[in-house]
PDB file of N, CA and C in Angstrom:
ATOM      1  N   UNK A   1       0.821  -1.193   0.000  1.00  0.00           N
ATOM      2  CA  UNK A   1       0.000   0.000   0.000  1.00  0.00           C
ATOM      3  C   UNK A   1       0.862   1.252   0.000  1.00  0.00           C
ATOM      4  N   UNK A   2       1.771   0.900   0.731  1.00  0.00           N
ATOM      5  CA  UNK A   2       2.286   2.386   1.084  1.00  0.00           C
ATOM      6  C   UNK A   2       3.250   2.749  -0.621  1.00  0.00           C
ATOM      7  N   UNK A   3       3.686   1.752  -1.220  1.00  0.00           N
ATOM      8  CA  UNK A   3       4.778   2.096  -2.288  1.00  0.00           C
ATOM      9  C   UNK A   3       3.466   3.140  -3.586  1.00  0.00           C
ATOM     10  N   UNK A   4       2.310   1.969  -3.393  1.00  0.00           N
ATOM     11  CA  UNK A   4       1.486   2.745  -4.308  1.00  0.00           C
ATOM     12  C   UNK A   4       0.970   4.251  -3.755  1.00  0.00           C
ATOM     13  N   UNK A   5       0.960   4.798  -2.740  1.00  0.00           N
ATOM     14  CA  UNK A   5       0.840   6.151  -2.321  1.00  0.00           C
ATOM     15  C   UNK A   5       2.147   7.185  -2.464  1.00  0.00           C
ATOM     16  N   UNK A   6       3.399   6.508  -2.514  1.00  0.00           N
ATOM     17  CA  UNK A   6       4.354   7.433  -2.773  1.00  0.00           C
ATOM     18  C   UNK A   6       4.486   7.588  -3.907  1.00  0.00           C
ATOM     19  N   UNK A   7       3.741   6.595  -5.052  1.00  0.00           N
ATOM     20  CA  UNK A   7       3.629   7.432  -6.109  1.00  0.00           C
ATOM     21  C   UNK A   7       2.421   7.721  -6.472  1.00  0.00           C
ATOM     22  N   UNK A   8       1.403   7.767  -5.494  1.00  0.00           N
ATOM     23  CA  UNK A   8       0.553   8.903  -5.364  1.00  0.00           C
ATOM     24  C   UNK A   8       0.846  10.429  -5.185  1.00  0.00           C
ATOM     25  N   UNK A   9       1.491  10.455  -4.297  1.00  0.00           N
ATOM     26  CA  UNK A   9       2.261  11.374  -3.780  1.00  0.00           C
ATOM     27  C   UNK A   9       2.435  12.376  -4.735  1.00  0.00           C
ATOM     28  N   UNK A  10       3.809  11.995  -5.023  1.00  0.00           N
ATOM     29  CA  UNK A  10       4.477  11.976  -6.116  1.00  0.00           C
ATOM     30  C   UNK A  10       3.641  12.745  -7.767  1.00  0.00           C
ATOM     31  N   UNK A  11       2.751  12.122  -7.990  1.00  0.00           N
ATOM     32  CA  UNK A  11       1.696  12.832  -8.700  1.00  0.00           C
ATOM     33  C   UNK A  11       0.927  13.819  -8.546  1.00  0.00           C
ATOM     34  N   UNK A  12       0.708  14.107  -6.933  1.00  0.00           N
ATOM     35  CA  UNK A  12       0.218  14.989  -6.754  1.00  0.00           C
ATOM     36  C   UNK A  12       0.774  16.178  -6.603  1.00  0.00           C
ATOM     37  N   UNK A  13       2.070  16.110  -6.506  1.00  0.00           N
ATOM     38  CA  UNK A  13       2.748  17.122  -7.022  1.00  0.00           C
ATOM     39  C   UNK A  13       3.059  17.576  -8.433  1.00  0.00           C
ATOM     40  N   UNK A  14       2.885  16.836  -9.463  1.00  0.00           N
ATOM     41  CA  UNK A  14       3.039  16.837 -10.853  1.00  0.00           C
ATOM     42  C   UNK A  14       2.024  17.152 -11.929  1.00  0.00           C
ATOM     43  N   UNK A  15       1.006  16.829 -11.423  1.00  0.00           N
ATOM     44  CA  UNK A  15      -0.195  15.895 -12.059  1.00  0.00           C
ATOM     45  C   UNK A  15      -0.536  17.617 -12.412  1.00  0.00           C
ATOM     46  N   UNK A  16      -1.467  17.682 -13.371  1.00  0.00           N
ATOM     47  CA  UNK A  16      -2.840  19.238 -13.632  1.00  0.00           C
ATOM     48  C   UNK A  16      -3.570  19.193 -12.804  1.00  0.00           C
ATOM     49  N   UNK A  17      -4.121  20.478 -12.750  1.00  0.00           N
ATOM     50  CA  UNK A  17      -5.014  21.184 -11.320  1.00  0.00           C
ATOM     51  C   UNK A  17      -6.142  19.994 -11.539  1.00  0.00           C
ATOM     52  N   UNK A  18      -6.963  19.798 -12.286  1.00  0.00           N
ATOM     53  CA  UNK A  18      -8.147  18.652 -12.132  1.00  0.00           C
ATOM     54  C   UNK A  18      -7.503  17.112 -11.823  1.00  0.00           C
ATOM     55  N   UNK A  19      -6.156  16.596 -12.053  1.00  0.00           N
ATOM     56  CA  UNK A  19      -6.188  15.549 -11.307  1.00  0.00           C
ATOM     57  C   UNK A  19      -5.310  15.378  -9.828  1.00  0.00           C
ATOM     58  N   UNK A  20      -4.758  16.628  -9.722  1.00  0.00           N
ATOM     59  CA  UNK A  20      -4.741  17.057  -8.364  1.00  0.00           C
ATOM     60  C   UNK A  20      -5.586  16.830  -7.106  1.00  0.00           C
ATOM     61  N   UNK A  21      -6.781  17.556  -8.137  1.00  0.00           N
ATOM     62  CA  UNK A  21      -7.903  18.335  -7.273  1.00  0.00           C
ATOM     63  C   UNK A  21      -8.752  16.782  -6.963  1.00  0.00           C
ATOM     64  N   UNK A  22      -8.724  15.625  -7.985  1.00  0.00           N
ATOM     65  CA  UNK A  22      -9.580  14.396  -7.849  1.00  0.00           C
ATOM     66  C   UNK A  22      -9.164  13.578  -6.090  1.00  0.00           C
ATOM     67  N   UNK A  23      -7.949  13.644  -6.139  1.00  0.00           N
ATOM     68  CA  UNK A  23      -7.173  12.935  -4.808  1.00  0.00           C
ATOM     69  C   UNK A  23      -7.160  13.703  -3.594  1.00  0.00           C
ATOM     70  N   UNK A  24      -7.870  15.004  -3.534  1.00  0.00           N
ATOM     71  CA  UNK A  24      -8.340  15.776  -2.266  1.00  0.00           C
ATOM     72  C   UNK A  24      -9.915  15.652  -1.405  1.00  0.00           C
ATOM     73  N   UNK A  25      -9.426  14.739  -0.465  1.00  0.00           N
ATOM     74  CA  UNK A  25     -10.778  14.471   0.129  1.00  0.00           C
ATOM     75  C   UNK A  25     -11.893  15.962   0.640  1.00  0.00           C
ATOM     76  N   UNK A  26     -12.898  15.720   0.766  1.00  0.00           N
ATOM     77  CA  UNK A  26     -13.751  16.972   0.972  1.00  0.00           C
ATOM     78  C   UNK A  26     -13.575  17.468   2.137  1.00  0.00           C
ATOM     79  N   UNK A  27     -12.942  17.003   3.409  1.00  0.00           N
ATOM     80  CA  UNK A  27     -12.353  17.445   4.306  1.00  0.00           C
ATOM     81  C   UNK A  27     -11.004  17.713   4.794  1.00  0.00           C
ATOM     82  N   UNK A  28     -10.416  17.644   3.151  1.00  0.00           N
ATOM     83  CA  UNK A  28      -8.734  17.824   3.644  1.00  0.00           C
ATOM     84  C   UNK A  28      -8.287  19.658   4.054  1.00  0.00           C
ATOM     85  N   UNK A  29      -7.564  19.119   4.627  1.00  0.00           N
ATOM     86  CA  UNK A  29      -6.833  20.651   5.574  1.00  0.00           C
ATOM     87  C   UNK A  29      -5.364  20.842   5.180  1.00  0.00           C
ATOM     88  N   UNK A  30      -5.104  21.988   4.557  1.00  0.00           N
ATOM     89  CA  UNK A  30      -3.405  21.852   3.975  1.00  0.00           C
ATOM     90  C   UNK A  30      -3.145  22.922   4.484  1.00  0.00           C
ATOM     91  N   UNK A  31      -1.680  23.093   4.851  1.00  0.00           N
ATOM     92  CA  UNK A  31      -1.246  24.446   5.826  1.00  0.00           C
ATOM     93  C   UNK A  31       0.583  24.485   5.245  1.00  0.00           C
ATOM     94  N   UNK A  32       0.419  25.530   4.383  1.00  0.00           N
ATOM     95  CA  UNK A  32       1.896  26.407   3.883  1.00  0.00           C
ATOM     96  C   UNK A  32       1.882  27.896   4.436  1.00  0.00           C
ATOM     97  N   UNK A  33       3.503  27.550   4.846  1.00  0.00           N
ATOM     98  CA  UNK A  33       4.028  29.417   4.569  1.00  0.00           C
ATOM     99  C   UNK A  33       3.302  30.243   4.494  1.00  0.00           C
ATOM    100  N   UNK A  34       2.976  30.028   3.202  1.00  0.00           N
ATOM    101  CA  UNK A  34       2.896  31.202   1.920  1.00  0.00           C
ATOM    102  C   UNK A  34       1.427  31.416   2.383  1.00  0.00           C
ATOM    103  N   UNK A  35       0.634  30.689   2.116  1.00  0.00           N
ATOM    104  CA  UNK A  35      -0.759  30.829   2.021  1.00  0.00           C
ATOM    105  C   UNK A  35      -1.922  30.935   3.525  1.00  0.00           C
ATOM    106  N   UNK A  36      -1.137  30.102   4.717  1.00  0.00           N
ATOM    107  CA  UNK A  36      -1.832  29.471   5.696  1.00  0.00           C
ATOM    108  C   UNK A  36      -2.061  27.982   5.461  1.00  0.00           C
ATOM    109  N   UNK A  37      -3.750  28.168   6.144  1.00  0.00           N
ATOM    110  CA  UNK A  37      -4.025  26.774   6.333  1.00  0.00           C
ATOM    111  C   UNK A  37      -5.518  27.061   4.892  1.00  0.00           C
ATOM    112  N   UNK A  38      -5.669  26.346   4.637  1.00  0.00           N
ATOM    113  CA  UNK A  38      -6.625  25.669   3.530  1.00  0.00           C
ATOM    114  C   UNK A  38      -7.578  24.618   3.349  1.00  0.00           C
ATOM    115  N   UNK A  39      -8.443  25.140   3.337  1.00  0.00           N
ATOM    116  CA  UNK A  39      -9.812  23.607   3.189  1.00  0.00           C
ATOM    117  C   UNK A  39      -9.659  23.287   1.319  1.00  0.00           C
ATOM    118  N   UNK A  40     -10.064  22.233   1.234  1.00  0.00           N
ATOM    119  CA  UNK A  40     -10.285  21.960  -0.527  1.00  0.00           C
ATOM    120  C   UNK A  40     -10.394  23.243  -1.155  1.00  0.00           C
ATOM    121  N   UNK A  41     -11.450  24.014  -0.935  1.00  0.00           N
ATOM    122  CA  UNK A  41     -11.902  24.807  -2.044  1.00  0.00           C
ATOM    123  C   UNK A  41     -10.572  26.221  -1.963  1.00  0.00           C
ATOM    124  N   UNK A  42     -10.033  26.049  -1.392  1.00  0.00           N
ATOM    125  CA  UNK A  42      -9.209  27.026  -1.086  1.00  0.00           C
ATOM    126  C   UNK A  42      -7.676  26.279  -1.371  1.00  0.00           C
ATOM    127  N   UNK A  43      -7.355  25.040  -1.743  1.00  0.00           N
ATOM    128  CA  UNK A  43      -6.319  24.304  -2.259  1.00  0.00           C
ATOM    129  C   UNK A  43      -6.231  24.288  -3.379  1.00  0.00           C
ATOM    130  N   UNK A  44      -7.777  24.221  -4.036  1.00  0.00           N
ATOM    131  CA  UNK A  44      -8.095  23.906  -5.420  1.00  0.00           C
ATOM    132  C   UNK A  44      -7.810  25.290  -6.120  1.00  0.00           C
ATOM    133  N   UNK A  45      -8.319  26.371  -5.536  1.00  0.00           N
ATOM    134  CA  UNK A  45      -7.975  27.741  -6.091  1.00  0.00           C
ATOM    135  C   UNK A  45      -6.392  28.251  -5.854  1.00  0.00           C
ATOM    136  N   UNK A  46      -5.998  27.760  -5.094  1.00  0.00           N
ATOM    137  CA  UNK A  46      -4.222  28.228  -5.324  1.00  0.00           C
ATOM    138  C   UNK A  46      -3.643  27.294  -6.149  1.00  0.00           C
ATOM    139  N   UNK A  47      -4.334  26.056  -6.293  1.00  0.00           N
ATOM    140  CA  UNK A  47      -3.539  25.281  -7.570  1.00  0.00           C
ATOM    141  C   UNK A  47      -3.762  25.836  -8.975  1.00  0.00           C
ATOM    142  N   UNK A  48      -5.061  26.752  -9.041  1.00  0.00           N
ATOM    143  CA  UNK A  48      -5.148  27.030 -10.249  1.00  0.00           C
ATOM    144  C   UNK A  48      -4.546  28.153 -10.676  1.00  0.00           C
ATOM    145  N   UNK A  49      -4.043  28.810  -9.354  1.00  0.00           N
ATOM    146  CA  UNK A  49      -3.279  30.299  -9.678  1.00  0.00           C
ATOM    147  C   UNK A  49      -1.731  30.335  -9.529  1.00  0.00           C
ATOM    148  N   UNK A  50      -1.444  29.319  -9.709  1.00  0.00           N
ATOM    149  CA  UNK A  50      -0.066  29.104  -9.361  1.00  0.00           C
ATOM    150  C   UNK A  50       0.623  27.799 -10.236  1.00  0.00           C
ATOM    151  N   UNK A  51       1.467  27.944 -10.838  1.00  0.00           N
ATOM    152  CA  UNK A  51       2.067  27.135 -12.009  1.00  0.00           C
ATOM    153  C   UNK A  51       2.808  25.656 -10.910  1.00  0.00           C
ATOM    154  N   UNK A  52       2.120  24.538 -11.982  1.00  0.00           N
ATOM    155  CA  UNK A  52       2.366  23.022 -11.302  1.00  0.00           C
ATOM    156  C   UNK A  52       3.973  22.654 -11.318  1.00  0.00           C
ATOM    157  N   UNK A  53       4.672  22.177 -10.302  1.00  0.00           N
ATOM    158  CA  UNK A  53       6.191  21.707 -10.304  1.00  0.00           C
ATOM    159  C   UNK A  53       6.212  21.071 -11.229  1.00  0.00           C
ATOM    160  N   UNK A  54       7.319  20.941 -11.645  1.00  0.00           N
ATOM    161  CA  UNK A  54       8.043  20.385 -13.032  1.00  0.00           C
ATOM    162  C   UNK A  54       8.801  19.355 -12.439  1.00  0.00           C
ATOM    163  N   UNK A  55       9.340  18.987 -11.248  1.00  0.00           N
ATOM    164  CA  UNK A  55      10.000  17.882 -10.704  1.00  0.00           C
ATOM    165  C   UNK A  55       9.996  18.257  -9.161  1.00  0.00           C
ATOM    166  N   UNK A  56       9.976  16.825  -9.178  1.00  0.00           N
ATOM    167  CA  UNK A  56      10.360  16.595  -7.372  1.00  0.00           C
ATOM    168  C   UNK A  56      10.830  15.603  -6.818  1.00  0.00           C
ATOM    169  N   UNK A  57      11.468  15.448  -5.828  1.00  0.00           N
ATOM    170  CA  UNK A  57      12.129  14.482  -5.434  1.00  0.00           C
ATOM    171  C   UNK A  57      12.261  14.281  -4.050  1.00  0.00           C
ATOM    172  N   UNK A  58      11.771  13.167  -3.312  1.00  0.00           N
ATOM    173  CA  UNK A  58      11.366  12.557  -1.792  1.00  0.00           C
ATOM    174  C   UNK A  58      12.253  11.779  -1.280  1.00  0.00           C
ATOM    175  N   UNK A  59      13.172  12.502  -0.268  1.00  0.00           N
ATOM    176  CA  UNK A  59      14.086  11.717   0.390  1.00  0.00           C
ATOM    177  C   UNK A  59      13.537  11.641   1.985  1.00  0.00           C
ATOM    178  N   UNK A  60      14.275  11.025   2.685  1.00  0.00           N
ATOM    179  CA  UNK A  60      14.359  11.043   3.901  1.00  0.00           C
ATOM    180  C   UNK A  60      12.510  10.598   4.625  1.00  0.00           C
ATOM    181  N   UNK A  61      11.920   9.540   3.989  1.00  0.00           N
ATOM    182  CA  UNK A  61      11.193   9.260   3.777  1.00  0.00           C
ATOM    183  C   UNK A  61      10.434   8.362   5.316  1.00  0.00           C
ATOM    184  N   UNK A  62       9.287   8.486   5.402  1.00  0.00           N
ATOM    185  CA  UNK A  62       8.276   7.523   6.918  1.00  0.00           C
ATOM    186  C   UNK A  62       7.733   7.527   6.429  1.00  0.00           C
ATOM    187  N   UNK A  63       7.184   6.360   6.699  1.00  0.00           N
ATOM    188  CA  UNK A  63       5.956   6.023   7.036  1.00  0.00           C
ATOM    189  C   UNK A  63       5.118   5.407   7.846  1.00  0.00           C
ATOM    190  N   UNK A  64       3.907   5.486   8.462  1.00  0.00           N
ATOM    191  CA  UNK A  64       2.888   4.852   9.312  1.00  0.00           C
ATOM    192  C   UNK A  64       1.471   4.630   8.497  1.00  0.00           C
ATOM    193  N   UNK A  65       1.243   3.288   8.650  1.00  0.00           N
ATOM    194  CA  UNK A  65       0.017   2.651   8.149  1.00  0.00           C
ATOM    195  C   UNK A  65      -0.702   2.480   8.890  1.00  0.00           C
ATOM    196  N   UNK A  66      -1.863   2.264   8.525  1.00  0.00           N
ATOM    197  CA  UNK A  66      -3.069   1.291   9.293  1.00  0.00           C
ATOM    198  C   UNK A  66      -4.154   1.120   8.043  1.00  0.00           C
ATOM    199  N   UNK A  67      -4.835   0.265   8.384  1.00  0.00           N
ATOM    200  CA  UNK A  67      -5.780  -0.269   7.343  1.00  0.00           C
ATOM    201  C   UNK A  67      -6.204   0.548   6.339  1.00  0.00           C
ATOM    202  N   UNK A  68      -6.742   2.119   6.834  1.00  0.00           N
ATOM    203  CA  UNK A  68      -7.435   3.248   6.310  1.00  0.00           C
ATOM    204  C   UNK A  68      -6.675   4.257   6.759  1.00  0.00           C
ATOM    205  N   UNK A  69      -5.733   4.315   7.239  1.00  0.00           N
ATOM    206  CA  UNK A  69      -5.079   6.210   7.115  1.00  0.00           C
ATOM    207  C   UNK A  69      -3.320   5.752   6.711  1.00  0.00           C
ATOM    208  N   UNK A  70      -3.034   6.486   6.208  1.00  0.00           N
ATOM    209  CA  UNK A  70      -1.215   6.253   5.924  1.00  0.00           C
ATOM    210  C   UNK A  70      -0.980   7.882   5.669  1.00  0.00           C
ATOM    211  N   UNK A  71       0.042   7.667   6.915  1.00  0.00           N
ATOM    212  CA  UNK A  71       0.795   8.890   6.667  1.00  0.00           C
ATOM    213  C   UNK A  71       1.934   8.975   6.370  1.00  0.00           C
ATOM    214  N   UNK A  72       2.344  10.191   5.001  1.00  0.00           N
ATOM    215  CA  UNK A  72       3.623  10.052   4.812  1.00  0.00           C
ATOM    216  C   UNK A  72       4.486  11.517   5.059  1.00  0.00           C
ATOM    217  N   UNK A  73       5.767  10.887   5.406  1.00  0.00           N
ATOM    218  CA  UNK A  73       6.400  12.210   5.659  1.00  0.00           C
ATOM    219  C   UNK A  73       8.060  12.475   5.169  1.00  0.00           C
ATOM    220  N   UNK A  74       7.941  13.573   4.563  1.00  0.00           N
ATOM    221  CA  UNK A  74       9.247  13.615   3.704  1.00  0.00           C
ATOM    222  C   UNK A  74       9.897  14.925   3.851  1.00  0.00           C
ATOM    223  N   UNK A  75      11.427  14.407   3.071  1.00  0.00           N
ATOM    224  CA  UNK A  75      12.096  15.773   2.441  1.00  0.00           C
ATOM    225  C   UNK A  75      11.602  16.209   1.160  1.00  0.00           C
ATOM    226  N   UNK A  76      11.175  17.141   0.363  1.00  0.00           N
ATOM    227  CA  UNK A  76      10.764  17.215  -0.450  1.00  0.00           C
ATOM    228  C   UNK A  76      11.812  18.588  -1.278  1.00  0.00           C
ATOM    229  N   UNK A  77      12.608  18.060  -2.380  1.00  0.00           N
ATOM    230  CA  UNK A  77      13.211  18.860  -3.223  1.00  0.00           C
ATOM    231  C   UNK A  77      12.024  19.207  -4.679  1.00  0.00           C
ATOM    232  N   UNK A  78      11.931  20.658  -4.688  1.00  0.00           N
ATOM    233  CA  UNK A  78      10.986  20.423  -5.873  1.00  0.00           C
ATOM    234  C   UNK A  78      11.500  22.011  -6.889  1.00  0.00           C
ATOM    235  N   UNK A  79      11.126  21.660  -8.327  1.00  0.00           N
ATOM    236  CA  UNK A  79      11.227  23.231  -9.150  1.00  0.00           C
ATOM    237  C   UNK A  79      10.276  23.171 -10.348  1.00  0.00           C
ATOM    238  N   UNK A  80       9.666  24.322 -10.657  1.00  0.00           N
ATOM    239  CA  UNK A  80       8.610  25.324 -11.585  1.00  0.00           C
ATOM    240  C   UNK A  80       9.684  25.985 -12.455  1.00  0.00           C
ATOM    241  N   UNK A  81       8.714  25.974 -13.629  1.00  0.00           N
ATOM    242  CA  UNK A  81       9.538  26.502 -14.392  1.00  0.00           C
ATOM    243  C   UNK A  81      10.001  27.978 -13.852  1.00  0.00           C
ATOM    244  N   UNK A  82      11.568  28.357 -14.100  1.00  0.00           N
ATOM    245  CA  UNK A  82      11.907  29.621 -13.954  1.00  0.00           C
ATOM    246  C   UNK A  82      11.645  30.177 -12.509  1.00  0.00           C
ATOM    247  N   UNK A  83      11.776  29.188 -11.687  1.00  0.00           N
ATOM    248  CA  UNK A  83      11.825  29.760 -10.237  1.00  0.00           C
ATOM    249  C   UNK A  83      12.645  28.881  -9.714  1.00  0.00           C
ATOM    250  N   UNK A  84      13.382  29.361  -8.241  1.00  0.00           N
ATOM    251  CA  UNK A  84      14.599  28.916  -7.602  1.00  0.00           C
ATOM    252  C   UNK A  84      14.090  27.366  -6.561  1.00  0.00           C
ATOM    253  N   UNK A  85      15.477  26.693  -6.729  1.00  0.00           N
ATOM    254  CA  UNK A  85      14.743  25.281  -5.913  1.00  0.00           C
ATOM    255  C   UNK A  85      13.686  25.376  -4.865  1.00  0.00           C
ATOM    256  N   UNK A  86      12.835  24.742  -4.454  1.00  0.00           N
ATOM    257  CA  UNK A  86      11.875  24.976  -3.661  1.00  0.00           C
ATOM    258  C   UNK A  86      12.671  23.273  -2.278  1.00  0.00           C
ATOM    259  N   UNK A  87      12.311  23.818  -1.349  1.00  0.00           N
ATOM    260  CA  UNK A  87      12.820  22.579  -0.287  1.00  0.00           C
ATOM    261  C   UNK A  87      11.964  22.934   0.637  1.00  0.00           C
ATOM    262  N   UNK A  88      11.203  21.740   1.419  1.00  0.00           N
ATOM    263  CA  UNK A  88      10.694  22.017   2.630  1.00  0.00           C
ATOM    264  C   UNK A  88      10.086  20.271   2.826  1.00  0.00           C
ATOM    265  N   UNK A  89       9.931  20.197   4.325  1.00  0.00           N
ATOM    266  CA  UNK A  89       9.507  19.117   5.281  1.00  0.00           C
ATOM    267  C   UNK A  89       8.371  18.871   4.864  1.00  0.00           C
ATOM    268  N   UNK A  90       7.868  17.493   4.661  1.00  0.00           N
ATOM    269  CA  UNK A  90       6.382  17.452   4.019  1.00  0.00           C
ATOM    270  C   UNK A  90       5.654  16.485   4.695  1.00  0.00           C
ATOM    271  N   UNK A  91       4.248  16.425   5.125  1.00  0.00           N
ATOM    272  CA  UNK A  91       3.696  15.579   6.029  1.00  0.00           C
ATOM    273  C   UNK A  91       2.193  14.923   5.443  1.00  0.00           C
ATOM    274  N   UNK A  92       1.977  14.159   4.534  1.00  0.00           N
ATOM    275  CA  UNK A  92       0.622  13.562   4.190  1.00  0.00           C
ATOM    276  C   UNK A  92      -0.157  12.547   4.708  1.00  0.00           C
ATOM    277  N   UNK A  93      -1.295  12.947   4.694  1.00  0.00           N
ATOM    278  CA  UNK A  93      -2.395  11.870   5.407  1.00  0.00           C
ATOM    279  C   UNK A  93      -2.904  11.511   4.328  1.00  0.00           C
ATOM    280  N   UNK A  94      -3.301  10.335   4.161  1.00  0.00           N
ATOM    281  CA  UNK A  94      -4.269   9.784   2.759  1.00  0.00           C
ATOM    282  C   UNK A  94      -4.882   8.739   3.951  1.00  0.00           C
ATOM    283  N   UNK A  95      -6.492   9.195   3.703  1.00  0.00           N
ATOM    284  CA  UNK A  95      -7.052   8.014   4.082  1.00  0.00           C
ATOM    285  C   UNK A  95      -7.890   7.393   2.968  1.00  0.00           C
ATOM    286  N   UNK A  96      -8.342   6.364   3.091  1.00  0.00           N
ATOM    287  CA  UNK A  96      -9.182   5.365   2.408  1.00  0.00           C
ATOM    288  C   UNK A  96     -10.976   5.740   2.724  1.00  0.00           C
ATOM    289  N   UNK A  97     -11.138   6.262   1.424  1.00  0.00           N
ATOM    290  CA  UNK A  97     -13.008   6.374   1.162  1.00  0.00           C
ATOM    291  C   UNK A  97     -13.266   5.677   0.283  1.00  0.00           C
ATOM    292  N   UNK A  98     -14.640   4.771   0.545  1.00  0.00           N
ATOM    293  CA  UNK A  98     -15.417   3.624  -0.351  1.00  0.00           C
ATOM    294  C   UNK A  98     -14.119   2.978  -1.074  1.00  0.00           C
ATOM    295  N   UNK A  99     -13.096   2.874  -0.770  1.00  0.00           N
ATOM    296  CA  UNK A  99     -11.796   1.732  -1.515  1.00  0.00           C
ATOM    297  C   UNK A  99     -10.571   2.907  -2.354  1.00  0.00           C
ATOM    298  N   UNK A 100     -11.139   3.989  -2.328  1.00  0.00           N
ATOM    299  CA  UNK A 100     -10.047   5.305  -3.167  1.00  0.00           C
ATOM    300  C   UNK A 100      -8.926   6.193  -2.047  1.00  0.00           C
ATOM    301  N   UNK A 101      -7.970   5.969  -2.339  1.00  0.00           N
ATOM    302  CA  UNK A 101      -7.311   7.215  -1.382  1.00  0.00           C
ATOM    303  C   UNK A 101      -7.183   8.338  -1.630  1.00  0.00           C
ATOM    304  N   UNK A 102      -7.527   9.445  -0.540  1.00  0.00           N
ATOM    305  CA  UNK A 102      -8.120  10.596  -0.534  1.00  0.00           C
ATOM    306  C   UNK A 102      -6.469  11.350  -0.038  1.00  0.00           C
ATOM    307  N   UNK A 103      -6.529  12.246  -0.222  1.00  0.00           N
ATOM    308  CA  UNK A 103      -5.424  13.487   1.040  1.00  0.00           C
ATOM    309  C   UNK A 103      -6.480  13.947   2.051  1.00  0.00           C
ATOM    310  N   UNK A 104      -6.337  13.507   2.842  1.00  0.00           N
ATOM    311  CA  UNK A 104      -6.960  14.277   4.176  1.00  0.00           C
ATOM    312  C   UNK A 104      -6.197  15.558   4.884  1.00  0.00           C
ATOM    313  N   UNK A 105      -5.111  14.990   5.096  1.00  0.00           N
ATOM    314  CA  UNK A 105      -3.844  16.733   4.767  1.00  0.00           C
ATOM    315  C   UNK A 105      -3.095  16.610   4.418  1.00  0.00           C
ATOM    316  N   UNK A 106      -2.186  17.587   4.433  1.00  0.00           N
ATOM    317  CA  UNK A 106      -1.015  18.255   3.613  1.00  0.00           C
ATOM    318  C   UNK A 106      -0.341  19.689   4.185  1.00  0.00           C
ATOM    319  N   UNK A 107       0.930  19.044   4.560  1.00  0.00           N
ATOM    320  CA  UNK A 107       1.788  20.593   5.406  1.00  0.00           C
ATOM    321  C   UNK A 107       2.798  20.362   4.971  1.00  0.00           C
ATOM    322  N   UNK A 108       3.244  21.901   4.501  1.00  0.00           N
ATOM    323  CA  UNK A 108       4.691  21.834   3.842  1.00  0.00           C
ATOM    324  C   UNK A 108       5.482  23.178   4.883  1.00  0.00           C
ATOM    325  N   UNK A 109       6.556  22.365   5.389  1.00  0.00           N
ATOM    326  CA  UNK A 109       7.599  23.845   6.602  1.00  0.00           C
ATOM    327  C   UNK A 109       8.854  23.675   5.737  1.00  0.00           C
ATOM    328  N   UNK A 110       9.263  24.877   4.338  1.00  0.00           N
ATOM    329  CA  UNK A 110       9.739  25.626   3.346  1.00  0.00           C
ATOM    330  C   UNK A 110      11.101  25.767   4.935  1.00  0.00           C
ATOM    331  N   UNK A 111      12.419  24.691   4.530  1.00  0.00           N
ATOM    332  CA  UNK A 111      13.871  24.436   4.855  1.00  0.00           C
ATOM    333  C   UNK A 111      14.446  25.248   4.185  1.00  0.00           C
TER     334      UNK A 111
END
């Protein structure tokens, strides 16, 4: 389970604003820097105003399972076109709805 969520992950950093936006449960809570903290509809609108990473890369990697929640937590190296490396600590919850994994949250603390 967990290998197929890190490249969940992984996509969800990559992926276009609509298949982004598919893997955000209706109660997920995301909290950056830049922005604060964020419910969906307020994740979904900074993804659309803000240009998608072009690469990334997950080191220093945990994880904790259980049947229905897996959390993952990383180093996260990432870059957009024409902007300077991006680095920060990354912490995901994906739980399991009707058999699909969702993001329940998402916090990024910008190293």
């Amino acid at each position: 389970m967990a290998d197929e969520l890190w490249r969940e992950e992984r996509e969800f950093w990559l992926a276009g604003v609509a298949e982004a936006a598919r893997r955000i449960d209706s109660a997920c809570v995301m909290a950056f820097a830049q922005t604060g903290i964020l419910d969906r509809a307020g994740v979904i609108a900074a993804l659309q105003s803000a240009p998608r990473w072009q690469e990334v890369t997950m080191t220093a990697r945990a994880t904790v399972e259980t049947d229905e929640v897996c959390l993952l937590a990383y180093h996260a190296t990432a870059r957009r076109p024409g902007a300077e490396t991006y680095r920060a600590l990354c912490t995901t919850t994906w739980i399991r709805r009707a058999g699909d994994w969702r993001i329940l949250q998402h916090q990024q603390t910008p190293v």
